[in-house]
C-alpha atoms as a PDB file:
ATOM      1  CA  UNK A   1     -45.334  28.531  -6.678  1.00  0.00           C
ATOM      2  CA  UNK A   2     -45.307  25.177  -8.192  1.00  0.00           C
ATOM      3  CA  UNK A   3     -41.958  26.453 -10.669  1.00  0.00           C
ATOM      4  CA  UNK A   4     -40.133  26.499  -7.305  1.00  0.00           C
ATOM      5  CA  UNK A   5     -41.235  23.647  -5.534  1.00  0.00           C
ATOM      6  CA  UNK A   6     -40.074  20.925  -8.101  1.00  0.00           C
ATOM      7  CA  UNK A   7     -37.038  22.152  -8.896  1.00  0.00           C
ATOM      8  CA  UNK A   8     -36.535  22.159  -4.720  1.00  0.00           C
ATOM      9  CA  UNK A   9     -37.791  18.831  -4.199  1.00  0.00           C
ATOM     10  CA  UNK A  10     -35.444  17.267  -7.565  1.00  0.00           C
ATOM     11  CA  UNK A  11     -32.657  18.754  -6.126  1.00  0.00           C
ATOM     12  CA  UNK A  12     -33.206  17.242  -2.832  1.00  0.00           C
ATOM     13  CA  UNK A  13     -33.628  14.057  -4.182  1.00  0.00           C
ATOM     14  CA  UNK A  14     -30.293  13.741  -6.288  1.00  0.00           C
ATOM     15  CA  UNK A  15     -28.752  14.868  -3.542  1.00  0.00           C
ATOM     16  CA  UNK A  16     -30.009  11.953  -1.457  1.00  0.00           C
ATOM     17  CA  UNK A  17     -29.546   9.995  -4.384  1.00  0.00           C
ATOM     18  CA  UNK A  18     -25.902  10.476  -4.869  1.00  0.00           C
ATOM     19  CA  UNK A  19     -25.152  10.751  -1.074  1.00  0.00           C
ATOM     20  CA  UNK A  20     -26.726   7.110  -0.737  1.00  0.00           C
ATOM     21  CA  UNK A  21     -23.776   6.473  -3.689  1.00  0.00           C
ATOM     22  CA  UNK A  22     -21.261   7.246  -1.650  1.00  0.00           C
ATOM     23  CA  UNK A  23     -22.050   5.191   1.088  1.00  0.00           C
ATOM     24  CA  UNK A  24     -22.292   2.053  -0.824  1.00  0.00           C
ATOM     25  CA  UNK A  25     -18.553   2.602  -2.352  1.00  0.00           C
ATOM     26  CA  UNK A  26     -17.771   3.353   1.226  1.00  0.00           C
ATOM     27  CA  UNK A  27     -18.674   0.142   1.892  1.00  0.00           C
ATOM     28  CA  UNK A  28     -17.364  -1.555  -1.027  1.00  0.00           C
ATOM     29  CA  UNK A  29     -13.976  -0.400  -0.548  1.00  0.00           C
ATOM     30  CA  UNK A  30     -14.113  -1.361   3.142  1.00  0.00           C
ATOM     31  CA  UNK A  31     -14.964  -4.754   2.400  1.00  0.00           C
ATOM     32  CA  UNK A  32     -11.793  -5.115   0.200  1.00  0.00           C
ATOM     33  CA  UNK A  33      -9.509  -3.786   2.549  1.00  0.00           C
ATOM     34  CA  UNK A  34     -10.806  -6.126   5.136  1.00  0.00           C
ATOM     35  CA  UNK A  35     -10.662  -9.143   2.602  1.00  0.00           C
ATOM     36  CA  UNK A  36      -7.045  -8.956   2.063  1.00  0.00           C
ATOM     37  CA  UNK A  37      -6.353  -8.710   5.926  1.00  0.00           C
ATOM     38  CA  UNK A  38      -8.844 -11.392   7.029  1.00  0.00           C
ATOM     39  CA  UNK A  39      -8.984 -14.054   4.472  1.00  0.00           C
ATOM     40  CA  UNK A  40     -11.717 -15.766   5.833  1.00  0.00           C
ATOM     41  CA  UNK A  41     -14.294 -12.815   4.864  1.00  0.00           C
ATOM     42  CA  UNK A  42     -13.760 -12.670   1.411  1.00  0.00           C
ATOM     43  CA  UNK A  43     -15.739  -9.996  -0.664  1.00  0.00           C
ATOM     44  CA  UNK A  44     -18.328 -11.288  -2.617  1.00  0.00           C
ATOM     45  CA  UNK A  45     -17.895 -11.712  -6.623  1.00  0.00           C
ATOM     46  CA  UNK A  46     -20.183  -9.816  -8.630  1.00  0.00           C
ATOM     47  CA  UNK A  47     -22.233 -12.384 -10.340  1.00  0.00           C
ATOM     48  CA  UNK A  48     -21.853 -12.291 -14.563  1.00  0.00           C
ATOM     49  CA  UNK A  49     -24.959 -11.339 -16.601  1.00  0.00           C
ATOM     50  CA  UNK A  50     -24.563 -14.128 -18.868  1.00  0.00           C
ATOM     51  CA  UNK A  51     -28.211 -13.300 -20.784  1.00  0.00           C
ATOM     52  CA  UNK A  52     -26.923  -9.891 -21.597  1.00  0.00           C
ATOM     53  CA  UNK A  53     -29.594  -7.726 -19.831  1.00  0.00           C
ATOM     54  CA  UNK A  54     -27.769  -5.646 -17.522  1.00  0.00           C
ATOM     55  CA  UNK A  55     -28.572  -2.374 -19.045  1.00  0.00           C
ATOM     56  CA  UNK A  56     -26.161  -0.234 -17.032  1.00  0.00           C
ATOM     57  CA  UNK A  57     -22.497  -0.581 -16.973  1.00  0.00           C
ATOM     58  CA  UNK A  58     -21.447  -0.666 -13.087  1.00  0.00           C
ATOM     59  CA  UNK A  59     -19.808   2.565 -12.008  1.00  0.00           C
ATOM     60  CA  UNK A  60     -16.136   2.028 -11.108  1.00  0.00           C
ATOM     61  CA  UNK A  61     -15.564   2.334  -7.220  1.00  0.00           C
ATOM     62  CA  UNK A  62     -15.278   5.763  -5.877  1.00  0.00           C
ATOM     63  CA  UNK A  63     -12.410   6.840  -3.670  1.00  0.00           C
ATOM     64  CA  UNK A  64      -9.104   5.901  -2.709  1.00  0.00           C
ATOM     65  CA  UNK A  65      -7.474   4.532  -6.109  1.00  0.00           C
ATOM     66  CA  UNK A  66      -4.761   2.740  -7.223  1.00  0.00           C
ATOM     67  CA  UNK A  67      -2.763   1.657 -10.431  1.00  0.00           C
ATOM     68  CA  UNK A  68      -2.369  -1.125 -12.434  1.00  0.00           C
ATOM     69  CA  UNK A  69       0.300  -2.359 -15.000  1.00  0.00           C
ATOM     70  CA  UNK A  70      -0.042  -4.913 -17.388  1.00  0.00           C
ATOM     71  CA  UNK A  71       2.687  -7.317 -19.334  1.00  0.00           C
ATOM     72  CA  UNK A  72       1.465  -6.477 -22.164  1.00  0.00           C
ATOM     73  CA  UNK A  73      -1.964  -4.532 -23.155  1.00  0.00           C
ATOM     74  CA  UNK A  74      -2.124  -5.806 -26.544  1.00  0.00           C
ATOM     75  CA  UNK A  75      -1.946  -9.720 -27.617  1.00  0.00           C
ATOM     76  CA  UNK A  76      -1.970 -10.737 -31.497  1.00  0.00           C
ATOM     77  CA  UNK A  77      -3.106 -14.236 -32.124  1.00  0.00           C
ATOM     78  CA  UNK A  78      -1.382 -14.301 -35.963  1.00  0.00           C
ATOM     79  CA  UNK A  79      -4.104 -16.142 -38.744  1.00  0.00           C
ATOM     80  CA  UNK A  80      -6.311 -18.438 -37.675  1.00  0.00           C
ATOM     81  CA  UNK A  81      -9.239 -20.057 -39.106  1.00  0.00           C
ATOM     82  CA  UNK A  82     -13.234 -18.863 -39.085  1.00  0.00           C
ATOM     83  CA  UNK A  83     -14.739 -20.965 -36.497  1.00  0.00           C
ATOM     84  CA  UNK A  84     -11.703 -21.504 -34.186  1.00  0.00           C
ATOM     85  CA  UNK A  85     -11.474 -19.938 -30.744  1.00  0.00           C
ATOM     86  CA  UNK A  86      -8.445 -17.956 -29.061  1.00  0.00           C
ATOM     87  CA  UNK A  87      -8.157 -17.521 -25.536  1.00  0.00           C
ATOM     88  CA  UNK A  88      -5.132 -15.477 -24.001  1.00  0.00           C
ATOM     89  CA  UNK A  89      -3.896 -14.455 -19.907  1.00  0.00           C
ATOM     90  CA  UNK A  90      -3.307 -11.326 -19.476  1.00  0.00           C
ATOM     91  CA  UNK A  91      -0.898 -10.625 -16.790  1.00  0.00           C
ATOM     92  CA  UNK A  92      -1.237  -7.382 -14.431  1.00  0.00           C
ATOM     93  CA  UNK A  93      -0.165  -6.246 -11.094  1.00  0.00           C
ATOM     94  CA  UNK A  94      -1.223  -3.390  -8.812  1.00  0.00           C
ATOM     95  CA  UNK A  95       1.315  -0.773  -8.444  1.00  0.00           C
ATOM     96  CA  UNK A  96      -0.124   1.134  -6.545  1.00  0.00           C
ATOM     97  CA  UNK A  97      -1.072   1.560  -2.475  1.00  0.00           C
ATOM     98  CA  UNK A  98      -4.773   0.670  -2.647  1.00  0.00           C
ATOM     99  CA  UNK A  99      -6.212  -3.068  -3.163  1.00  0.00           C
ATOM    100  CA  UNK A 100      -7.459  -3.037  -6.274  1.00  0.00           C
ATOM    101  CA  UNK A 101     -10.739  -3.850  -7.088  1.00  0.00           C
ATOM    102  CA  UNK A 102     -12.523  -4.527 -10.918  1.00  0.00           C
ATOM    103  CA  UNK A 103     -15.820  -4.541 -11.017  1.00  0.00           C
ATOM    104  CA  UNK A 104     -16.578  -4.661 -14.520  1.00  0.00           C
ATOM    105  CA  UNK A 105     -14.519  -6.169 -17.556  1.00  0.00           C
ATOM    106  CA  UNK A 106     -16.477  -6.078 -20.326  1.00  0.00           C
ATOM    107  CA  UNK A 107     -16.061  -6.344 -24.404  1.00  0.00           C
ATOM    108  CA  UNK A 108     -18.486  -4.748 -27.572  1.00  0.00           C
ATOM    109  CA  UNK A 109     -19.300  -8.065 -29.188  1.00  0.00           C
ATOM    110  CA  UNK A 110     -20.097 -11.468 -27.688  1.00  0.00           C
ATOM    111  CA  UNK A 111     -17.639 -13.335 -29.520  1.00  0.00           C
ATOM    112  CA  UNK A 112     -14.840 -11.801 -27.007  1.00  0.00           C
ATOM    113  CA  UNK A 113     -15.763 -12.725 -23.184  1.00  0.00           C
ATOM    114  CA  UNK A 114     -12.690 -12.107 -20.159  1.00  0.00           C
ATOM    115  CA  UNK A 115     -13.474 -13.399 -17.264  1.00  0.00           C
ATOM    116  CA  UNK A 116     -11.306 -11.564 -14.545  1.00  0.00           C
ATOM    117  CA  UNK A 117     -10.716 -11.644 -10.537  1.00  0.00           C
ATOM    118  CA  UNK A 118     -13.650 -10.718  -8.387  1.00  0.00           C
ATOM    119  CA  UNK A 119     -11.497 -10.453  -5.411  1.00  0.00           C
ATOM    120  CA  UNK A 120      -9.294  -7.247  -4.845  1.00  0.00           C
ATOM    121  CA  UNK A 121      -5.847  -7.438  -5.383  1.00  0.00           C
ATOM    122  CA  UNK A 122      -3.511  -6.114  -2.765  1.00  0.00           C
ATOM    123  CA  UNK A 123      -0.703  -3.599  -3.384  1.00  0.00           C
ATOM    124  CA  UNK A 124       2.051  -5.391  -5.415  1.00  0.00           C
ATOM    125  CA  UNK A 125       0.601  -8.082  -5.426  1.00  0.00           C
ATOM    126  CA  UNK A 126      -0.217  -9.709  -9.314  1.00  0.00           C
ATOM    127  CA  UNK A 127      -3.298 -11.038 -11.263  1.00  0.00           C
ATOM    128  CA  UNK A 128      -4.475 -12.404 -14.570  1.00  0.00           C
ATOM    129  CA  UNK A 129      -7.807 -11.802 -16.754  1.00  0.00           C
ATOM    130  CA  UNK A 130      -8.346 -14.625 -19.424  1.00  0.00           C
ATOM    131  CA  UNK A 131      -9.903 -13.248 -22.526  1.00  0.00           C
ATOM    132  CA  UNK A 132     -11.517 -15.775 -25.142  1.00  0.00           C
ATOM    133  CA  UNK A 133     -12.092 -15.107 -28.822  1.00  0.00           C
ATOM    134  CA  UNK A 134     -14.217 -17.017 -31.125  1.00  0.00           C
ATOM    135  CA  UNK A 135     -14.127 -16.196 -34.767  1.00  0.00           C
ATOM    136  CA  UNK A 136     -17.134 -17.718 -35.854  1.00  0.00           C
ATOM    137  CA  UNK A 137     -18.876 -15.416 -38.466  1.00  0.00           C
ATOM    138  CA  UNK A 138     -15.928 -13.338 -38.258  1.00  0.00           C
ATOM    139  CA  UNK A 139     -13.724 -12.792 -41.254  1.00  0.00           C
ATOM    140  CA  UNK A 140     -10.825 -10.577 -41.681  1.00  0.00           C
ATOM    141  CA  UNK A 141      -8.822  -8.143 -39.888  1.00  0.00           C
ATOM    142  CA  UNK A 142      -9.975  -8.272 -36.343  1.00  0.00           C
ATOM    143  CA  UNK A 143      -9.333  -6.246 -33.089  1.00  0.00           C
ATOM    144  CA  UNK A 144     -11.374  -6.893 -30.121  1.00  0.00           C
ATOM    145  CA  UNK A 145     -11.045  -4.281 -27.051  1.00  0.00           C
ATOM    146  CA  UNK A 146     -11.935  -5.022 -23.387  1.00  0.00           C
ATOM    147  CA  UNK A 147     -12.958  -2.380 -21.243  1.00  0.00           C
ATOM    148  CA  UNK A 148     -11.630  -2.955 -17.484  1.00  0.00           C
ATOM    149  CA  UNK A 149     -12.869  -0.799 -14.902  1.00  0.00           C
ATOM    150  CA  UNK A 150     -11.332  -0.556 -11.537  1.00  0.00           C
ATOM    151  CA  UNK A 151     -10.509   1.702  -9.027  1.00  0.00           C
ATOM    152  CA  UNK A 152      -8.134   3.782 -11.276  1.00  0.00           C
ATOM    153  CA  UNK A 153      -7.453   6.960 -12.526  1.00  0.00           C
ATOM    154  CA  UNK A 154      -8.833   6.676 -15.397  1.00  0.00           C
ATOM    155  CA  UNK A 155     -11.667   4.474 -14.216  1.00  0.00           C
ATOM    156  CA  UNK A 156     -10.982   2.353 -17.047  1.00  0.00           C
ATOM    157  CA  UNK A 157      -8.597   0.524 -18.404  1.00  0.00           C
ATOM    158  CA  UNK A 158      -7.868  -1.672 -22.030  1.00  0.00           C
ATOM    159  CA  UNK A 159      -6.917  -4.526 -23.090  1.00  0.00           C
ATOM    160  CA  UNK A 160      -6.982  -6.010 -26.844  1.00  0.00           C
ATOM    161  CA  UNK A 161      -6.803  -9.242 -28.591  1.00  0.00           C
ATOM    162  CA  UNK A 162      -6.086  -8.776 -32.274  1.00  0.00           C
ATOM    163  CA  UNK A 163      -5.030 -10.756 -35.480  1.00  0.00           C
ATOM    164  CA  UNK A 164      -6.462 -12.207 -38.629  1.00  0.00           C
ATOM    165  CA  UNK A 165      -9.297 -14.754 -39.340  1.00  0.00           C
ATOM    166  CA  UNK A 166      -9.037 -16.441 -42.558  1.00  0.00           C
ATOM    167  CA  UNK A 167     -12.783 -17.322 -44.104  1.00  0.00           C
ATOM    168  CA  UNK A 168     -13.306 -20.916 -45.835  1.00  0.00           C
ATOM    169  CA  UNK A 169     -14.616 -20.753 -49.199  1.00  0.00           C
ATOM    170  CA  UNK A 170     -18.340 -20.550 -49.106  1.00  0.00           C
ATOM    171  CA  UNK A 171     -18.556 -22.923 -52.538  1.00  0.00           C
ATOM    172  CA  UNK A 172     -16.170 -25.634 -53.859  1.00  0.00           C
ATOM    173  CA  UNK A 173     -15.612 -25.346 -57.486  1.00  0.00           C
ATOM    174  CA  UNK A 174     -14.722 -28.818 -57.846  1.00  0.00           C
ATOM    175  CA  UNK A 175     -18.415 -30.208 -56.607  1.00  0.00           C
END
């Protein structure tokens, strides 16, 4: 009797689970439309992780979506030198008839942080993520990608910041 009962009672509880899901992006989403019609109850940023210990990625928001269309996806910041750090704006606007909201912009390495709009964005309007790149210990060809996610389909969206870093001799014949 036990087989049955556990699979019953897991069952039940991911369905409460992702039920109480729903709701939340419910309420998400509500907030944002309300935002951009009543600028004095803005939605709340999501606070950074700066230690790195966030050990889920936040789900993009669930329902209504919209689109969004960048300048350019791709920036290349030509040769620079080991140690020096790039920072680019990249330029986007919602196309679509949703406010859009990012909750998440993240990169794979720490040397590449974008810090992006917490607000949402309302239809056709436009709005810029900043992206910042520092080369130290990096050497080479580089390409950094930054995951956005939104209320898109797909979920996410990406950006890159690419070019060369030159490396500085490590010993000076002439010493």
């Amino acid at each position: 009797m036990l087989k049955f009962v556990k699979p019953g009672l897991l069952a039940g509880f991911a369905f409460f689970a992702l039920s109480a899901c729903q709701n939340a992006n419910k309420d998400v989403r509500d907030a944002a439309r309300q935002s951009i019609v009543n600028e004095n109850s803005p939605v709340q940023p999501v606070e950074a992780d700066p230690m790195g210990t966030q050990t889920a990625a936040p789900a993009a928001p669930s329902g209504p979506v919209t689109t969004i269309e960048f300048t350019d996806e791709r920036f290349n910041f030509g040769t620079i030198a080991e140690g020096e750090k790039v920072k680019h704006t990249f330029k986007f606007k919602n196309t679509g008839k949703e406010p859009l909201v990012l909750s998440d912009a993240r990169s794979t390495c720490g040397c590449t942080v974008p810090t992006w709009p917490r607000e949402p964005i309302a239809p056709g309007k436009s709005g810029e993520i900043t992206v910042e790149f520092n080369s130290a210990g990096k050497g080479g060809s580089q390409s950094k990608r930054v995951t956005l996610v939104a209320n898109t389909n797909p979920p996410e969206t990406f950006i890159y910041m690419e070019g060369d870093v030159t490396v500085a001799s490590e010993t000076n014949p002439n010493n």
